[in-house]
C-alpha atoms as a PDB file:
ATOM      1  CA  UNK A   1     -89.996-225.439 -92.751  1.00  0.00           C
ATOM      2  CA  UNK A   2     -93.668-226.543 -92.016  1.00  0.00           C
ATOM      3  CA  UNK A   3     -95.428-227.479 -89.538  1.00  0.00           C
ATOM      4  CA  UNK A   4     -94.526-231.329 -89.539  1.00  0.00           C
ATOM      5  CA  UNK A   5     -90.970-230.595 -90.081  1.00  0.00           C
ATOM      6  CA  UNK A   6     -90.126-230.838 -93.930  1.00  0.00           C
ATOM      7  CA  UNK A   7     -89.338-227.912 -95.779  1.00  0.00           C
ATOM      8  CA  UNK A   8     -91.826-226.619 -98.009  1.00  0.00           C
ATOM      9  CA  UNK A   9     -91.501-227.668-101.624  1.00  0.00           C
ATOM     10  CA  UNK A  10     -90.687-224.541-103.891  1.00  0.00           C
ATOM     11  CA  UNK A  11     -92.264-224.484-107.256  1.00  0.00           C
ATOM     12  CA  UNK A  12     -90.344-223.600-110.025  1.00  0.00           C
ATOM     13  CA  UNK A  13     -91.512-221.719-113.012  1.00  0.00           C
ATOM     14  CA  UNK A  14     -91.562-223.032-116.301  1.00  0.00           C
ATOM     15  CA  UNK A  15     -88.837-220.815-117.637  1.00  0.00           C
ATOM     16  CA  UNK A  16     -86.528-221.547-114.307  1.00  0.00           C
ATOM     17  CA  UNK A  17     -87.557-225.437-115.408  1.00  0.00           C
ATOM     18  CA  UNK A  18     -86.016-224.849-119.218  1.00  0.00           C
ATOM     19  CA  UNK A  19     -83.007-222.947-118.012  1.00  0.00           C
ATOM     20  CA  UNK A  20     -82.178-226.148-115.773  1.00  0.00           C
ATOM     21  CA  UNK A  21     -82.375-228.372-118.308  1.00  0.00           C
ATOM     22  CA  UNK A  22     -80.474-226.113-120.592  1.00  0.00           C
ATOM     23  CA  UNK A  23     -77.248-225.968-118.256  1.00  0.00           C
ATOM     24  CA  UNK A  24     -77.294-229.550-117.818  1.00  0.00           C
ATOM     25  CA  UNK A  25     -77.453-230.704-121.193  1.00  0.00           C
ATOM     26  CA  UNK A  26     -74.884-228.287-121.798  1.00  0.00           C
ATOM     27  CA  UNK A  27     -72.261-228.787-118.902  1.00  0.00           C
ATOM     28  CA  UNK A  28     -72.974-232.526-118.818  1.00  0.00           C
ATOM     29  CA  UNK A  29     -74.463-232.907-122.512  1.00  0.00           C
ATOM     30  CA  UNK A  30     -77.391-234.483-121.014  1.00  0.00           C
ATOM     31  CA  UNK A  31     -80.874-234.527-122.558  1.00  0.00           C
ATOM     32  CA  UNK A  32     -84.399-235.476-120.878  1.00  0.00           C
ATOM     33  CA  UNK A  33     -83.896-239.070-122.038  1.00  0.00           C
ATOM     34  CA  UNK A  34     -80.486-239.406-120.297  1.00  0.00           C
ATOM     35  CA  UNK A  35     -82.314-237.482-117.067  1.00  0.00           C
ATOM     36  CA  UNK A  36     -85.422-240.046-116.732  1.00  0.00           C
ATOM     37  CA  UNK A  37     -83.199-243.033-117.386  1.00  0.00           C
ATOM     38  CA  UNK A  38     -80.819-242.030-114.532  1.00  0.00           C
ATOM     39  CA  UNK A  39     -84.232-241.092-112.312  1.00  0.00           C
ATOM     40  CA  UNK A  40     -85.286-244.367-113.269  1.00  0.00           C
ATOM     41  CA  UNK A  41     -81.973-246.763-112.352  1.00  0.00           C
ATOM     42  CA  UNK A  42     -81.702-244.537-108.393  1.00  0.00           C
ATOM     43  CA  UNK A  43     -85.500-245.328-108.153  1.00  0.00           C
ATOM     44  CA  UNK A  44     -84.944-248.879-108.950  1.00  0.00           C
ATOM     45  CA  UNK A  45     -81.752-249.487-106.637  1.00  0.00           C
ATOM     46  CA  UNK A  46     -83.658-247.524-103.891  1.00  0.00           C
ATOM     47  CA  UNK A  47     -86.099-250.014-103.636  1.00  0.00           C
ATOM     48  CA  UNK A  48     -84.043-253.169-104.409  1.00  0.00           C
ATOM     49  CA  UNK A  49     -81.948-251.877-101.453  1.00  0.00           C
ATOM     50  CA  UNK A  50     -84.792-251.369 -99.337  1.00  0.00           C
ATOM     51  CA  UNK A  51     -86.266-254.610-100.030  1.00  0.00           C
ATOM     52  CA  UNK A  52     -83.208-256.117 -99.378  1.00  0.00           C
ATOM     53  CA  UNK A  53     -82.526-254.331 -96.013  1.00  0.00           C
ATOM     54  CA  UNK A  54     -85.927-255.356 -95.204  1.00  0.00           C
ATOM     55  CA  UNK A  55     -85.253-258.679 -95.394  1.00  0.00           C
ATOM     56  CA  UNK A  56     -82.119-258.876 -93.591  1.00  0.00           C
ATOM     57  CA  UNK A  57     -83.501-257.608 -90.422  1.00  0.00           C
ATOM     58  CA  UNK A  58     -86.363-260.217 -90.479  1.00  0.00           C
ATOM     59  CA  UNK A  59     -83.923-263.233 -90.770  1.00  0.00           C
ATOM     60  CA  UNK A  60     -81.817-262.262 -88.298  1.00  0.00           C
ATOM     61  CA  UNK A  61     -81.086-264.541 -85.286  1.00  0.00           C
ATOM     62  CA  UNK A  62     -81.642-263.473 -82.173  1.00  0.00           C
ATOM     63  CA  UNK A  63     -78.664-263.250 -79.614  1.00  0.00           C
ATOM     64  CA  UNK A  64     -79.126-265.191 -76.453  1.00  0.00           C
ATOM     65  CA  UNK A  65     -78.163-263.261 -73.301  1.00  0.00           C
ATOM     66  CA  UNK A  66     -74.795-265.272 -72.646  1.00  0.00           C
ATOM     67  CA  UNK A  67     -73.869-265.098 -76.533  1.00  0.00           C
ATOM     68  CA  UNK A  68     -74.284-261.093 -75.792  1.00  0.00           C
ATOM     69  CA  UNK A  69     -71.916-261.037 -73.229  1.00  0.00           C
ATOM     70  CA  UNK A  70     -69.454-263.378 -74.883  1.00  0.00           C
ATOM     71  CA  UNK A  71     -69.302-260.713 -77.987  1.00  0.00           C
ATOM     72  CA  UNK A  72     -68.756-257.743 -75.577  1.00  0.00           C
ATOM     73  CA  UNK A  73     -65.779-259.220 -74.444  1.00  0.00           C
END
């Protein structure tokens, strides 16, 4: 790990990069299309979900002190 606590990022040759892609268009029958497309649709739900969470927190009501108590019970 680093100093600020996330593990180093390894770089990966260009023939370890081919080989990669080889066994997953072959196990999966994948290609770099398929791969960027997927990348794509995570990306995009990452950050509707994210806005969304967002959002959610801000409209939140705020509990008064007796309404508190009332739910513990």
């Amino acid at each position: 790990m680093s100093i600020n606590g996330r593990k180093k990022q390894r770089r990966l040759t260009a023939k370890t990069k081919f080989e990669i892609y080889l066994r997953t268009r072959g196990e999966y029958g994948l290609h770099l299309s398929d791969l960027k497309e997927i990348e794509d649709l995570v990306e995009a739900g990452a950050i509707s979900r994210l806005k969304t969470k967002q959002s959610k927190t801000k409209d939140q009501d705020e509990v008064t002190p007796e309404e508190y108590v009332e739910l513990q019970k």
